[in-house]
C-alpha atoms as a PDB file:
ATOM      1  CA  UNK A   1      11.752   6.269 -23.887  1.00  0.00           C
ATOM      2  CA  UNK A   2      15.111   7.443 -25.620  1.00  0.00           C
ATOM      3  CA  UNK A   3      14.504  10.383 -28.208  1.00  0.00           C
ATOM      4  CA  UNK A   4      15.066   8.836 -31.411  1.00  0.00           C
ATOM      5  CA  UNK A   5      17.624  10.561 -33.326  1.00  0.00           C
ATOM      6  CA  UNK A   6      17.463  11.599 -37.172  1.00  0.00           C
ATOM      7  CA  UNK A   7      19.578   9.096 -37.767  1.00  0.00           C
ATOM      8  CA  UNK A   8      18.439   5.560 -36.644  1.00  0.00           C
ATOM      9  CA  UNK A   9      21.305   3.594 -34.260  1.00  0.00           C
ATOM     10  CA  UNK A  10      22.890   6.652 -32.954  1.00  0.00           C
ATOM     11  CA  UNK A  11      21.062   7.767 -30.001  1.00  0.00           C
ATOM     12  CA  UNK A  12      22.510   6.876 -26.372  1.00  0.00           C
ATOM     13  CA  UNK A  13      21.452   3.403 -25.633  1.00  0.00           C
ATOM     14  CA  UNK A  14      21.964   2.688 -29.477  1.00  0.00           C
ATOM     15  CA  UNK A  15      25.784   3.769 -29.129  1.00  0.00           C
ATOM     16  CA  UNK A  16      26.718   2.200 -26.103  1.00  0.00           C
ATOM     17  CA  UNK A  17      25.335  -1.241 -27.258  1.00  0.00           C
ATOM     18  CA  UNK A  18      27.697  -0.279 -30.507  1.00  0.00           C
ATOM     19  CA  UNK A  19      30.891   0.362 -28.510  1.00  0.00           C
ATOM     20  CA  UNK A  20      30.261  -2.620 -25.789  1.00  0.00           C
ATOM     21  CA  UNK A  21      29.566  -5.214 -28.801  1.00  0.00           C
ATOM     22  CA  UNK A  22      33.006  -4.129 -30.667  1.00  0.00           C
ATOM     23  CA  UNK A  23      35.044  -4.528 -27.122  1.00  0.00           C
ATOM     24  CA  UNK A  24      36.889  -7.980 -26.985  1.00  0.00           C
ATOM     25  CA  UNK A  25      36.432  -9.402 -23.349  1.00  0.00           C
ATOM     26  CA  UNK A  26      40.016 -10.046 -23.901  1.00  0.00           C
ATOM     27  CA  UNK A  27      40.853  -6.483 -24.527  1.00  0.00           C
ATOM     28  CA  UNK A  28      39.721  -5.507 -20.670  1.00  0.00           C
ATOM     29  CA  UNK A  29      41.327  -7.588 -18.875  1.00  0.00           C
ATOM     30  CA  UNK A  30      38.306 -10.505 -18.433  1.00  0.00           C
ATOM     31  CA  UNK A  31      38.761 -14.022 -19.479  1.00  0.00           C
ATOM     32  CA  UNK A  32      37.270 -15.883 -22.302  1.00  0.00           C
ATOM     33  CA  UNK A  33      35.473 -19.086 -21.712  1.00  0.00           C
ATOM     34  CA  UNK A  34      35.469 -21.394 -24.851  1.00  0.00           C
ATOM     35  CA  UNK A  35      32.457 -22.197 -26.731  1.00  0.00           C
ATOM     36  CA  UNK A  36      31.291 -18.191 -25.912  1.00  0.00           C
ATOM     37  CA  UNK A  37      29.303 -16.863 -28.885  1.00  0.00           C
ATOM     38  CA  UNK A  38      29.421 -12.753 -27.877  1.00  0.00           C
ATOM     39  CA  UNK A  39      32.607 -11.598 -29.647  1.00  0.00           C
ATOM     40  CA  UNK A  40      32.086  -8.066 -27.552  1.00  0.00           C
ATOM     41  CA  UNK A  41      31.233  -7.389 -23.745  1.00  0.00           C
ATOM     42  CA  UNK A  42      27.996  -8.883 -22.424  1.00  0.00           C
ATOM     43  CA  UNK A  43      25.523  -6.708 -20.916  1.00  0.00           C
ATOM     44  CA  UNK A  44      26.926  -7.911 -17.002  1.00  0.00           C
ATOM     45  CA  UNK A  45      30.332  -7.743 -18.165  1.00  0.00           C
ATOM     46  CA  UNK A  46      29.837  -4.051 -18.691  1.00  0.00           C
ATOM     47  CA  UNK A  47      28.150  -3.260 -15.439  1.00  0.00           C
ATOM     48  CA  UNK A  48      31.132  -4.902 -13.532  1.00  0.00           C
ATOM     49  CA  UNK A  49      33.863  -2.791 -15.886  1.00  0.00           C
ATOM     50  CA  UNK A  50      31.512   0.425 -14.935  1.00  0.00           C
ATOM     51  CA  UNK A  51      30.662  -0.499 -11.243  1.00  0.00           C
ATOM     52  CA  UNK A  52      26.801  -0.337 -11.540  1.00  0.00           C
ATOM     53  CA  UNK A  53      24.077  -2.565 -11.904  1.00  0.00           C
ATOM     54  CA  UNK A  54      23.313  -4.414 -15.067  1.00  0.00           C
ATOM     55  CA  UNK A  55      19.118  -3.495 -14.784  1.00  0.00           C
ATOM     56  CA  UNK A  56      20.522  -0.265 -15.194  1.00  0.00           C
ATOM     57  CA  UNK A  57      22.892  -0.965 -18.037  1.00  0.00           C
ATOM     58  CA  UNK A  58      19.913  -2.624 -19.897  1.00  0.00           C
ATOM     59  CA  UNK A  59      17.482   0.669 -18.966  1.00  0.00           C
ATOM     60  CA  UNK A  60      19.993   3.067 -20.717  1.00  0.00           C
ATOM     61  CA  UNK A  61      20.645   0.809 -23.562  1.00  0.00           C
ATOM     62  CA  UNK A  62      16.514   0.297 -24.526  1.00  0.00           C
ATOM     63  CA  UNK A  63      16.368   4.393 -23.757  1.00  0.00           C
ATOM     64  CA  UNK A  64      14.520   3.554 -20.261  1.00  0.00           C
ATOM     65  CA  UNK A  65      17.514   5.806 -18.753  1.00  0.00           C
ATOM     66  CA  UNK A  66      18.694   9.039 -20.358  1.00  0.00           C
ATOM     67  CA  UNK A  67      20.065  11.208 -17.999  1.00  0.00           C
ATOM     68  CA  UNK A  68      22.948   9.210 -16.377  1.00  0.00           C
ATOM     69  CA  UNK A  69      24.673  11.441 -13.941  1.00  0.00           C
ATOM     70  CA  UNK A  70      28.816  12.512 -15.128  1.00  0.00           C
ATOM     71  CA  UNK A  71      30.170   9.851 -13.103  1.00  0.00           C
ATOM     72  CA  UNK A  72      28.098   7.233 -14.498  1.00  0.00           C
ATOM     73  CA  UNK A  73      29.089   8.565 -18.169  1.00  0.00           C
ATOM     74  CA  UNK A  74      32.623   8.857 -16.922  1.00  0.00           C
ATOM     75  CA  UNK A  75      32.556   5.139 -16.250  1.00  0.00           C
ATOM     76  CA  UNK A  76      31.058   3.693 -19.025  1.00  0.00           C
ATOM     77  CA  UNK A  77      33.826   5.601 -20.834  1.00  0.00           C
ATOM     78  CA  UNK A  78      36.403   3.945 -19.502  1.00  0.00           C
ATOM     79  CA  UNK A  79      34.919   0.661 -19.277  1.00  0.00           C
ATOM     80  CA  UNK A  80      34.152   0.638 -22.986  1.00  0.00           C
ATOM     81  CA  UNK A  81      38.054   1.991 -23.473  1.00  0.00           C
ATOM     82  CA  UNK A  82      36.797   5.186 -25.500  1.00  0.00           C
ATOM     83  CA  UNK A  83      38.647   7.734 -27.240  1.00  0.00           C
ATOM     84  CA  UNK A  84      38.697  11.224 -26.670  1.00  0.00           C
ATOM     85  CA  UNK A  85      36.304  12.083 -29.653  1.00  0.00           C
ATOM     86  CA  UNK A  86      34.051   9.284 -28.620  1.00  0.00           C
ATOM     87  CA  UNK A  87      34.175   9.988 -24.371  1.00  0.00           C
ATOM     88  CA  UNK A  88      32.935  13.508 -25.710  1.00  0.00           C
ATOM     89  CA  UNK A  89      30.127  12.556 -27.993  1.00  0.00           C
ATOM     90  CA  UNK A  90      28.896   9.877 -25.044  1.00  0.00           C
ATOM     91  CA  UNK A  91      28.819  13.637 -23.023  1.00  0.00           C
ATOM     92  CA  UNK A  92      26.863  15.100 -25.832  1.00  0.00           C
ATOM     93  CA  UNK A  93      24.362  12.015 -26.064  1.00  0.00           C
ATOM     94  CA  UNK A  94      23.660  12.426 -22.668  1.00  0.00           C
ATOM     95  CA  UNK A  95      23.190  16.084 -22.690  1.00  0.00           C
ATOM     96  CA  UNK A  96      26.092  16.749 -20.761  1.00  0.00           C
ATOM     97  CA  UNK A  97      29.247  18.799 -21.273  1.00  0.00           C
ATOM     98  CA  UNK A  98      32.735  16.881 -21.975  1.00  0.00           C
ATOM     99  CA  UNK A  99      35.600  17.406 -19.465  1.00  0.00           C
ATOM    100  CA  UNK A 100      37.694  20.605 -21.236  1.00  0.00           C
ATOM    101  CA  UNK A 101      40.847  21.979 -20.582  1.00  0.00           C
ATOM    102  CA  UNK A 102      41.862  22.974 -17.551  1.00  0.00           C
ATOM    103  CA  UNK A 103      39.523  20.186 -15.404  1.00  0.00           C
ATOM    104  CA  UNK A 104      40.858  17.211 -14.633  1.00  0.00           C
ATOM    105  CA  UNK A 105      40.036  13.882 -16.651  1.00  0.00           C
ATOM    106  CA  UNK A 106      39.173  10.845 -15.374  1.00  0.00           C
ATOM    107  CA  UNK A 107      39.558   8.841 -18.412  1.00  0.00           C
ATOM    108  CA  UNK A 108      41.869   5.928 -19.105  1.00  0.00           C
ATOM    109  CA  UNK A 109      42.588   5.911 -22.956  1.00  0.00           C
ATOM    110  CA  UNK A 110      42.644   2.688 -24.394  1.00  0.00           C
ATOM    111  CA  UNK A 111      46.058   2.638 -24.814  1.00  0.00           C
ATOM    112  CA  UNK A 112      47.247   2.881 -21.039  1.00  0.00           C
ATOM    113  CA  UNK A 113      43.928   0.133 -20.106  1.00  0.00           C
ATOM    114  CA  UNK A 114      45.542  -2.161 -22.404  1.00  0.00           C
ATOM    115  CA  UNK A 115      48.746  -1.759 -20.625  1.00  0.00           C
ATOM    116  CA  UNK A 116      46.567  -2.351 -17.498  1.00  0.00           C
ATOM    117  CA  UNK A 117      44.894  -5.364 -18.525  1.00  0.00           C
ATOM    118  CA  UNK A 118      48.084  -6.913 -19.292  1.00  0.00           C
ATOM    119  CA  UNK A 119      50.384  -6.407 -16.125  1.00  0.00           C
ATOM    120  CA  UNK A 120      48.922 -10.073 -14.880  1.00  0.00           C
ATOM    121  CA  UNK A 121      48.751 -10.674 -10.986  1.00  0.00           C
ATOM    122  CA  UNK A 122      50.536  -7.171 -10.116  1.00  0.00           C
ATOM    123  CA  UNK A 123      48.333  -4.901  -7.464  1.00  0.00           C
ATOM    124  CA  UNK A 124      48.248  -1.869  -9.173  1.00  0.00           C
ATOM    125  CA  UNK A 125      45.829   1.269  -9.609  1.00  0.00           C
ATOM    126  CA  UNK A 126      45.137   4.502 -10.975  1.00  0.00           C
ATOM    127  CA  UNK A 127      45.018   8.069  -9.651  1.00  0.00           C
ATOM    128  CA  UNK A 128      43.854  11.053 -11.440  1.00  0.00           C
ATOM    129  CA  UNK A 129      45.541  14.425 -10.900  1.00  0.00           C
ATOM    130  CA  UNK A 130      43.709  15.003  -7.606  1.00  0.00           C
ATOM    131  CA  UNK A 131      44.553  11.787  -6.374  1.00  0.00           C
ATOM    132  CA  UNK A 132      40.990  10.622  -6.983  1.00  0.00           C
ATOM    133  CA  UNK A 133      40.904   6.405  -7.559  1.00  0.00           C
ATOM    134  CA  UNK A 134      39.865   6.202 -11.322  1.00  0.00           C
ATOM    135  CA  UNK A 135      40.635   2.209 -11.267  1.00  0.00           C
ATOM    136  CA  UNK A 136      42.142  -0.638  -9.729  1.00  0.00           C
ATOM    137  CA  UNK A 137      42.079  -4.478 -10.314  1.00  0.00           C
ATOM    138  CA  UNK A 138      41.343  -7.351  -7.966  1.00  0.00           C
ATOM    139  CA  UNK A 139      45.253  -7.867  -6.802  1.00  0.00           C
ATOM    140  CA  UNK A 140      44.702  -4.515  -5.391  1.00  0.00           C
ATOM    141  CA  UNK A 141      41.645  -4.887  -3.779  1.00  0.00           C
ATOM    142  CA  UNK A 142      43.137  -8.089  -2.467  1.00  0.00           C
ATOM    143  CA  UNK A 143      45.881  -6.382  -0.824  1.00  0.00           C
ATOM    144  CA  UNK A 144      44.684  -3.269   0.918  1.00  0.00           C
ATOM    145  CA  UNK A 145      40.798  -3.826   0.993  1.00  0.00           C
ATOM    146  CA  UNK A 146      38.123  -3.363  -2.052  1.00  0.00           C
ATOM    147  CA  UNK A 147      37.647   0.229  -2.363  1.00  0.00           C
ATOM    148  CA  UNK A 148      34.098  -0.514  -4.021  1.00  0.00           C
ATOM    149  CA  UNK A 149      32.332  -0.579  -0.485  1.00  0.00           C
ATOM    150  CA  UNK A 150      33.091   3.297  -0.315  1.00  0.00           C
ATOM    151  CA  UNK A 151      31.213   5.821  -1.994  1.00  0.00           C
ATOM    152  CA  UNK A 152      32.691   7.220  -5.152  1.00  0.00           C
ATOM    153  CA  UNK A 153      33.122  10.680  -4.318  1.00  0.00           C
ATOM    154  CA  UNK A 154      35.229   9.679  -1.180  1.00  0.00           C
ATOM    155  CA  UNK A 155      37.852   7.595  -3.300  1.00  0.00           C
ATOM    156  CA  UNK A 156      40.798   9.710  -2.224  1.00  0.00           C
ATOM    157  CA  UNK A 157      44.428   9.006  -1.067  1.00  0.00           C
ATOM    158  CA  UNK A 158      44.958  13.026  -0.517  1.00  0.00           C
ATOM    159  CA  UNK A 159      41.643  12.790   1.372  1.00  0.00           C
ATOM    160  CA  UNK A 160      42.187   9.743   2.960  1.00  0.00           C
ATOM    161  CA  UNK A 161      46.158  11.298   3.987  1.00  0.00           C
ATOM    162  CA  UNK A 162      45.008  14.128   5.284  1.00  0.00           C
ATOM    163  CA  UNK A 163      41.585  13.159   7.029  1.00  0.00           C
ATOM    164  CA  UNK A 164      38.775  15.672   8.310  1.00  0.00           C
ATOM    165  CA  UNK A 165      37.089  15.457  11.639  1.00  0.00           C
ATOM    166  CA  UNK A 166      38.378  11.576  11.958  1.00  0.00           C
ATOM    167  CA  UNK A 167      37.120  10.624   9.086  1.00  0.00           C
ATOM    168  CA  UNK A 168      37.819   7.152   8.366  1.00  0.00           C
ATOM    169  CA  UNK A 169      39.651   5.927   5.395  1.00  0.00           C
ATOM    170  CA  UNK A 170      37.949   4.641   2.034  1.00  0.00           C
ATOM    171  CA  UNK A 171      41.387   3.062   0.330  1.00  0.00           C
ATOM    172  CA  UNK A 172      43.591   1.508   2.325  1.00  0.00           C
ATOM    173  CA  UNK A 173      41.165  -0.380   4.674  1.00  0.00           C
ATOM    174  CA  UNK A 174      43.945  -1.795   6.821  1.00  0.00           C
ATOM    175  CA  UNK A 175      46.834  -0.716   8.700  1.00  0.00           C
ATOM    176  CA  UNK A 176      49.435   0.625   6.729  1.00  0.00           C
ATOM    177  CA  UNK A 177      52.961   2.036   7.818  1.00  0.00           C
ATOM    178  CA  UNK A 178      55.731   3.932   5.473  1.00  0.00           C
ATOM    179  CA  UNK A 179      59.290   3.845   5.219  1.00  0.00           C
ATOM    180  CA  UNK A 180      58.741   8.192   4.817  1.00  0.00           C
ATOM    181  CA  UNK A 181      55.380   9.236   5.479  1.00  0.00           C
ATOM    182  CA  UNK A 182      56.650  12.972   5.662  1.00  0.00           C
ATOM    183  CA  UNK A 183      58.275  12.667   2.168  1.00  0.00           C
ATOM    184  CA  UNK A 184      54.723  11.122   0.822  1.00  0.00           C
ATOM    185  CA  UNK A 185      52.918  14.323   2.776  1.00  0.00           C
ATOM    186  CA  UNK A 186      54.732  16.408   1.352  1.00  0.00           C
ATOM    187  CA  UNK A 187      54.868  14.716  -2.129  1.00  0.00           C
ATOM    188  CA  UNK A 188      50.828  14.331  -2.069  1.00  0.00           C
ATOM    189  CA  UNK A 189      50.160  18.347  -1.233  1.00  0.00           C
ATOM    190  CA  UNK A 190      53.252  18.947  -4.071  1.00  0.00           C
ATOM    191  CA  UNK A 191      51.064  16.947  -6.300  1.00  0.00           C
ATOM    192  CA  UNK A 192      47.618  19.212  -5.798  1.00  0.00           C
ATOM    193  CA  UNK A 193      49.674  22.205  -5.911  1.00  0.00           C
ATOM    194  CA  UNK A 194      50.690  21.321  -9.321  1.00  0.00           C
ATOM    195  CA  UNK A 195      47.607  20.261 -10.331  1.00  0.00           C
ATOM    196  CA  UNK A 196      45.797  23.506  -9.575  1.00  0.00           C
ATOM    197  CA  UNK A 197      48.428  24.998 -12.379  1.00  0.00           C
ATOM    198  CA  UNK A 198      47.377  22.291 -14.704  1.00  0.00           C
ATOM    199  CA  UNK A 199      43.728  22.346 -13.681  1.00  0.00           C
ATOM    200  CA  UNK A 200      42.636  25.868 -12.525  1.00  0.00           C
ATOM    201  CA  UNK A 201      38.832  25.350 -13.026  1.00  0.00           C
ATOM    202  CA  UNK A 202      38.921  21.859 -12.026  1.00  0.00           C
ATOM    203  CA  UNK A 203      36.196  22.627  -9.082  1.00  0.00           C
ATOM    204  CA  UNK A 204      36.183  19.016  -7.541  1.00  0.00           C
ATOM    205  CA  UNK A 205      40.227  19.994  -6.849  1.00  0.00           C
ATOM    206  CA  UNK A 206      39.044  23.265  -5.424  1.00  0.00           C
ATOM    207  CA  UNK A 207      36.633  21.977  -2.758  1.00  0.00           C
ATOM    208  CA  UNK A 208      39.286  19.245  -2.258  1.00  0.00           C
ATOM    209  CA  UNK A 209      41.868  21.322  -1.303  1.00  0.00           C
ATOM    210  CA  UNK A 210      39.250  23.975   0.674  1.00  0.00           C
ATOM    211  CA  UNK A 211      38.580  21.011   2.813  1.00  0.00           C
ATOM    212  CA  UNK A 212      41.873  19.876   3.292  1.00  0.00           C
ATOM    213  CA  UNK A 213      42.910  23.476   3.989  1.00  0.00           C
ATOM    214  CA  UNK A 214      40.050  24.040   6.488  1.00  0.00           C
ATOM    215  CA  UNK A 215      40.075  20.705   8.366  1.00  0.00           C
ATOM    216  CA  UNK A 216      43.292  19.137   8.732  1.00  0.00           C
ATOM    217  CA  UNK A 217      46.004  20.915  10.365  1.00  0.00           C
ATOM    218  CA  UNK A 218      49.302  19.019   9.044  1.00  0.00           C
ATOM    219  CA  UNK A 219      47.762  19.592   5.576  1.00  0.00           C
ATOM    220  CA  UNK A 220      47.538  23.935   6.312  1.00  0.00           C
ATOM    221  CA  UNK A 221      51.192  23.582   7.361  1.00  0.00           C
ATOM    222  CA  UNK A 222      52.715  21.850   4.610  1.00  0.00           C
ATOM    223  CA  UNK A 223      50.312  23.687   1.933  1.00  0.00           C
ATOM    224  CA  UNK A 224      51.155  27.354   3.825  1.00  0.00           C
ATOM    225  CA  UNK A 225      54.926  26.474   3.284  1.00  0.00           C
ATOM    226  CA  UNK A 226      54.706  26.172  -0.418  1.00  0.00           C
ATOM    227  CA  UNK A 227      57.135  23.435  -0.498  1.00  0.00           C
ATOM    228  CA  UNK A 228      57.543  21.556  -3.578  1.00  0.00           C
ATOM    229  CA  UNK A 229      59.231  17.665  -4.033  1.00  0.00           C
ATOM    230  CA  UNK A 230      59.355  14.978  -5.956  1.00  0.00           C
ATOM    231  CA  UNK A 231      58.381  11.388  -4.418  1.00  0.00           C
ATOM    232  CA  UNK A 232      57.982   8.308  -7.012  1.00  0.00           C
ATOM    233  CA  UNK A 233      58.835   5.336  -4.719  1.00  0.00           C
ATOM    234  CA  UNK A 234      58.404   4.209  -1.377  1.00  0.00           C
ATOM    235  CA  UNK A 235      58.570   1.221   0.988  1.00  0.00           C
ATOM    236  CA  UNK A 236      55.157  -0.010   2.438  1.00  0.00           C
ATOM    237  CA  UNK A 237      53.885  -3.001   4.763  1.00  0.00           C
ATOM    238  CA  UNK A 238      50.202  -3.713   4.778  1.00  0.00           C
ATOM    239  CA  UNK A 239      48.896  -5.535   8.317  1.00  0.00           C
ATOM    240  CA  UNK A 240      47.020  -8.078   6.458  1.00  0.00           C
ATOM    241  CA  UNK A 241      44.247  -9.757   8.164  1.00  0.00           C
ATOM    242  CA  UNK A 242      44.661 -12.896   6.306  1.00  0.00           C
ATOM    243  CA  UNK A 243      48.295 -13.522   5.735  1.00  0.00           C
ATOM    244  CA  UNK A 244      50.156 -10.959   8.326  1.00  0.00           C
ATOM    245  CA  UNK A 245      52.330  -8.209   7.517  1.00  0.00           C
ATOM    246  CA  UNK A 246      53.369  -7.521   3.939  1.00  0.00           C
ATOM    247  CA  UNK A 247      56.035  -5.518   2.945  1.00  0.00           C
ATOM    248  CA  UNK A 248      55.798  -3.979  -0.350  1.00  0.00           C
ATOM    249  CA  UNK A 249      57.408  -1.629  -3.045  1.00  0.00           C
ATOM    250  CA  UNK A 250      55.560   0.906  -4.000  1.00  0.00           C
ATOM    251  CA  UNK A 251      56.389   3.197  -7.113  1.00  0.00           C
ATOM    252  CA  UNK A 252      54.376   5.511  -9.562  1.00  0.00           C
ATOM    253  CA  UNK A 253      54.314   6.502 -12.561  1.00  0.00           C
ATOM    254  CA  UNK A 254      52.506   9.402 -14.410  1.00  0.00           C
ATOM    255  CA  UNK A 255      50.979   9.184 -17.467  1.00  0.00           C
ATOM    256  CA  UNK A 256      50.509  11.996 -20.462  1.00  0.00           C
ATOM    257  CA  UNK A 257      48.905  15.382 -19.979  1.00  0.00           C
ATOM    258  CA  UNK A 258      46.081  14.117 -17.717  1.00  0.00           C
ATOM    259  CA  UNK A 259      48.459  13.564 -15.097  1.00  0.00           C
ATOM    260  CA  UNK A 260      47.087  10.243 -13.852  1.00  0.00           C
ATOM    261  CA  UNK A 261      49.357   8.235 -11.532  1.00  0.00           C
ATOM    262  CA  UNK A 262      49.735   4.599 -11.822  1.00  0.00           C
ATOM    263  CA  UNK A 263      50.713   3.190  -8.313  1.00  0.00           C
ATOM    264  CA  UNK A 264      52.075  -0.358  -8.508  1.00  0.00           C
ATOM    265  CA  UNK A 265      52.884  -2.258  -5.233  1.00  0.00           C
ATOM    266  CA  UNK A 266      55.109  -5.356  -5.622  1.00  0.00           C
ATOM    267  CA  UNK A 267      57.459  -7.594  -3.454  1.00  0.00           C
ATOM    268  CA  UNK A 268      61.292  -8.485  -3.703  1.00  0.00           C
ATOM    269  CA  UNK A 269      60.817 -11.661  -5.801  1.00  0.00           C
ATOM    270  CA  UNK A 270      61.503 -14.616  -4.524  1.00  0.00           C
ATOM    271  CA  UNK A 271      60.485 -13.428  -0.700  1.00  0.00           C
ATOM    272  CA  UNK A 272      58.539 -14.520   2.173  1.00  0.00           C
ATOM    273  CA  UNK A 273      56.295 -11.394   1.105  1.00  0.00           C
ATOM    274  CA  UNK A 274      55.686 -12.410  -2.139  1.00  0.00           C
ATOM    275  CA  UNK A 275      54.625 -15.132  -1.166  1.00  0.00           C
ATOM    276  CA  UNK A 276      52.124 -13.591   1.106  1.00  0.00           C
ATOM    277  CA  UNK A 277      51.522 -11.287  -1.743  1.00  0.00           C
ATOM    278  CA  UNK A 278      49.934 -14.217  -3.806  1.00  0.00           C
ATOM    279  CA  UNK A 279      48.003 -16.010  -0.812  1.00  0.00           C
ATOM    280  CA  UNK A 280      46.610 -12.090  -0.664  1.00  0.00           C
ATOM    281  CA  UNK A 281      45.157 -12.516  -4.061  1.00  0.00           C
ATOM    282  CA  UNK A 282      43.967 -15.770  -3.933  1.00  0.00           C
ATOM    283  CA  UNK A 283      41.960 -15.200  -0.816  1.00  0.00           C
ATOM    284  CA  UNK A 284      40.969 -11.775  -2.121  1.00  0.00           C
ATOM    285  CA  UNK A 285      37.667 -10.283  -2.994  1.00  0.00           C
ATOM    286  CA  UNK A 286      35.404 -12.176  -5.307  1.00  0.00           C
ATOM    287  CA  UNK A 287      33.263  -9.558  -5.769  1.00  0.00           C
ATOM    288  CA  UNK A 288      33.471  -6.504  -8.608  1.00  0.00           C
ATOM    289  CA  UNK A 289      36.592  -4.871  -7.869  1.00  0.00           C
ATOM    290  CA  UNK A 290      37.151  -2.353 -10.533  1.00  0.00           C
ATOM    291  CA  UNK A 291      35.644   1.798 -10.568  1.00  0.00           C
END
């Protein structure tokens, strides 16, 4: 059982049934049925926000679980759209050590997952320094394949860019062909070199880039040349098995000091690809579709 704190109501499980209770369904993007009595998340609601199970959202809430790994914390964090202060002391309550400076963060404030929430039926997902998939809704899953299905550790454009000993990809789970892919290389390796400025201890970015280094060949070249460049926008099309080809815009954006990088895909309104951009999301993935 959870070690009861001095103070009753304030121990793990005790603080996570706090924060989910004061969260608005409405607030994370879910919709409200009428008639529902929970003014906060329900108990499932929170295990598809967090990507895990809900018998294991209900063992760390009664104090059954205790020592949920950094990822899992990491999650619930940004599922229950936490604060700084409060991501920490979720660290602390799990005996853990908060992300500090100079490590990359995964965490979504509440601000930008409102944002998020409210951008409707646009495919769109976020990156964190490394390149690491922090999030993504159901329009994206819809259009390149439901990244859920791969393990967590292995969510990776850089990795999935620059594979290792044919490793397949864990993102983009169909074809996909560039208007530039050498300006996107060399953006993607421009992006880790400035993140190991911003995040010199960061040591998931360190074996990232070992690997890279060691295993991929066009990655060694472009990282050896110490090339820097900008590369915000680009011109996609996705070989969709349901609809056929789909030709999308695809910019990003960065967000505050953490770096994270909001890629949203789109099509020239009024197209034949929009169109195939909604019969994507309606024949998308049903199931959980969000980190």
């Amino acid at each position: 059982m959870e070690i009861m704190s001095r103070t009753p109501g304030t121990g793990l499980g005790a603080m996570i049934r706090t924060w989910r209770d004061r969260l608005p369904p409405s607030a994370a993007g879910l919709p409200v049925a009428r008639g529902r009595r929970a003014t906060g998340l329900r108990r499932e609601e929170l295990a598809e926000l967090a990507g895990m199970s809900v018998d294991y959202v209900v063992r760390l809430e009664q104090g059954r679980a205790t020592t949920p790994s950094a990822s899992v914390v990491a999650s619930l964090a940004r599922a229950l759209q936490l604060s700084i202060a409060e991501r920490n002391h979720l660290y602390w309550l799990a005996r853990l050590l908060p992300p500090t400076d100079g490590t990359i963060s995964d965490h979504l404030p509440p601000g930008l997952q409102r944002v998020l929430a409210r951008l409707g039926d646009v495919a769109v997902a976020v990156f964190a320094a490394d390149w690491h998939l922090v999030w993504w809704n159901r329009e994206w899953a819809a259009l390149l394949g439901d990244p859920a299905a791969s393990p967590p550790r292995l969510r990776n454009f850089a990795r999935d860019r620059f594979p290792v000993d044919n490793s397949p990809a864990h993102l983009a789970l169909w074809p996909v062909t560039e208007a530039d892919r050498d300006a996107t290389d060399t953006a993607v390796v421009s992006d880790l070199r400035r993140a190991t400025g911003r995040f010199p201890h960061d040591r998931r970015l360190a074996s990232l880039i070992r690997e890279l280094n060691g295993g991929n060949t066009r990655f060694a070249e472009l990282w050896a040349n110490g090339e820097v460049a900008a590369h915000r926008e680009d011109h996609k099309t996705i070989e969709h098995p349901a609809v056929g080809p789909i030709t999308v815009d695809c910019d990003v954006l960065s967000e505050g000091d953490s770096e994270h990088k909001i890629v949203i895909m789109t099509a020239v309104p009024g197209s034949e690809d929009e169109t195939k951009l909604q019969l994507a999301a309606i024949t998308g993935p049903s199931a959980s579709t969000r980190a």
